[in-house]
C-alpha atoms as a PDB file:
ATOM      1  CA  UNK A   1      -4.200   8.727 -11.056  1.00  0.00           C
ATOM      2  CA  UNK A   2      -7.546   7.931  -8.650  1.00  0.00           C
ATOM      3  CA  UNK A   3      -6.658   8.735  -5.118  1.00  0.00           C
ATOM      4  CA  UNK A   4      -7.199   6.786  -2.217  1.00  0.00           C
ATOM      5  CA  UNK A   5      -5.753   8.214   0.649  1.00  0.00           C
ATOM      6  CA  UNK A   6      -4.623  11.623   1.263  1.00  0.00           C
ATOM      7  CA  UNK A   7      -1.812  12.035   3.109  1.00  0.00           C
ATOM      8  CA  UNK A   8      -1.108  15.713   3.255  1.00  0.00           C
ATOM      9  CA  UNK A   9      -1.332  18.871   0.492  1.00  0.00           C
ATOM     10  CA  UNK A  10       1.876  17.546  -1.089  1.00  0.00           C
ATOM     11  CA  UNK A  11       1.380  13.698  -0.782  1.00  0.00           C
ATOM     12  CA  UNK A  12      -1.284  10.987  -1.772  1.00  0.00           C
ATOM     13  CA  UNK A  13      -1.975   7.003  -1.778  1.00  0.00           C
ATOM     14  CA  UNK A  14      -3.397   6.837  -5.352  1.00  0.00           C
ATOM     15  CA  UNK A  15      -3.893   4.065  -8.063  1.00  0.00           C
ATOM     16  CA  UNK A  16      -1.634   4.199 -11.660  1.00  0.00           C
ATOM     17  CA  UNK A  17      -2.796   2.896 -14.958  1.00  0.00           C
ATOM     18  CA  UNK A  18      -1.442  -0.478 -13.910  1.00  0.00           C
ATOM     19  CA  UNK A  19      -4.066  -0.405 -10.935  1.00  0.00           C
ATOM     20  CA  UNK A  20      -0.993  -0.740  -8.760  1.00  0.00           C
ATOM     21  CA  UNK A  21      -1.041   1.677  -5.381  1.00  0.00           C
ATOM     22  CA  UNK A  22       1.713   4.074  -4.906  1.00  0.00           C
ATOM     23  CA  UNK A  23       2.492   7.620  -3.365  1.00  0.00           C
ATOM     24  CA  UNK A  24       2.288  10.643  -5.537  1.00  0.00           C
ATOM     25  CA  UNK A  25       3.973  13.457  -4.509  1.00  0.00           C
ATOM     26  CA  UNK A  26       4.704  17.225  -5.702  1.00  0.00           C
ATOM     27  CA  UNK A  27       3.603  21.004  -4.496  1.00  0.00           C
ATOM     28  CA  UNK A  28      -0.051  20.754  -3.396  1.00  0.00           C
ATOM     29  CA  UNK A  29      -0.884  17.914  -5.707  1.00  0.00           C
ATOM     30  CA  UNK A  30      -3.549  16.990  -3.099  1.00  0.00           C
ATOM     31  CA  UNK A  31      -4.992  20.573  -1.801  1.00  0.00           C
ATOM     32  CA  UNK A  32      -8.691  20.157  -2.009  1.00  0.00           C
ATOM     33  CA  UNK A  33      -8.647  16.826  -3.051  1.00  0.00           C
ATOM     34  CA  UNK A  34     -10.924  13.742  -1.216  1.00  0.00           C
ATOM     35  CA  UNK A  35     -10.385  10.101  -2.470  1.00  0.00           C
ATOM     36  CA  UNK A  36     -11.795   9.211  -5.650  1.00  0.00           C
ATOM     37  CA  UNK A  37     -10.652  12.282  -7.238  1.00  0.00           C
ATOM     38  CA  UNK A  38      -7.979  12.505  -9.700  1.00  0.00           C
ATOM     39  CA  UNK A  39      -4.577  13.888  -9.618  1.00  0.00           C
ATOM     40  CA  UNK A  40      -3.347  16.920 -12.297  1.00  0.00           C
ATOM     41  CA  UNK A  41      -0.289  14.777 -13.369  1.00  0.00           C
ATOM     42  CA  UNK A  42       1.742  17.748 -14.340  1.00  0.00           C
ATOM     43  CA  UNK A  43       1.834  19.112 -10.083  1.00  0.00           C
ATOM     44  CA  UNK A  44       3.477  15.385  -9.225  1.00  0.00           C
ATOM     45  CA  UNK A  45       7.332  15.417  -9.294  1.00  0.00           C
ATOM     46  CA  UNK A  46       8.189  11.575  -7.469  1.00  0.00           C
ATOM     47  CA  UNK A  47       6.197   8.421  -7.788  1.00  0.00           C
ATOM     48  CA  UNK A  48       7.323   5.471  -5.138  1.00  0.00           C
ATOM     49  CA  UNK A  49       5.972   2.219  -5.495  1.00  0.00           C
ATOM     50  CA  UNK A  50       6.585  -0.842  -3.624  1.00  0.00           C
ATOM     51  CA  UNK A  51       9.327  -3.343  -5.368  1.00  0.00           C
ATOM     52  CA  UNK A  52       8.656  -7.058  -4.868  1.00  0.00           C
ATOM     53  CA  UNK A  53       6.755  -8.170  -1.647  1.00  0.00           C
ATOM     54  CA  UNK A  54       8.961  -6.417   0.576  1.00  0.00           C
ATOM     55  CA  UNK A  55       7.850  -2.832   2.376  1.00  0.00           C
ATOM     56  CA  UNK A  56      10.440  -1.522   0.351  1.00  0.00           C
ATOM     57  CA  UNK A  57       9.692   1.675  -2.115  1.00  0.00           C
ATOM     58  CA  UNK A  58      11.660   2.745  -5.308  1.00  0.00           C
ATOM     59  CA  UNK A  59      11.277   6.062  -7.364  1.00  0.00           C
ATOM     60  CA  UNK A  60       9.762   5.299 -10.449  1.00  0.00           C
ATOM     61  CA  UNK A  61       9.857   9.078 -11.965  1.00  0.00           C
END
C-alpha cells in the first residue's frame, strides 16, 4: 500500500491494489514513513474503508 497521509506512528491514509483510499493501521506501521512510501503489510493489523457514499467505515481485515 502507497501512503498518502500520515496520521500518526500507528495509523496512515494509504491507497490498496484497488486504488481505493483507506486507513491502515498496526504498531508503528508508519514510523519513519513520508507519503509515497510503502507500507510493510505484515506491521498492519485493521484496514477501514469507506462503504457506499456515506462517511461511514467498515473493517475489511
Amino acid at each position: 500500500m502507497k501512503i498518502l497521509h500520515v496520521l500518526n506512528n500507528s495509523a496512515a491514509v494509504a491507497l490498496n491494489k484497488e486504488k481505493q483510499e483507506v486507513i491502515a493501521v498496526g504498531q508503528g506501521i508508519s514510523f519513519g514513513k513520508k507519503e509515497g512510501d510503502t507500507l510493510d503489510e505484515n506491521k498492519i493489523d485493521k484496514v477501514f474503508e469507506r462503504v457506499g457514499h456515506k462517511k461511514k467505515l467498515q473493517v475489511i481485515y
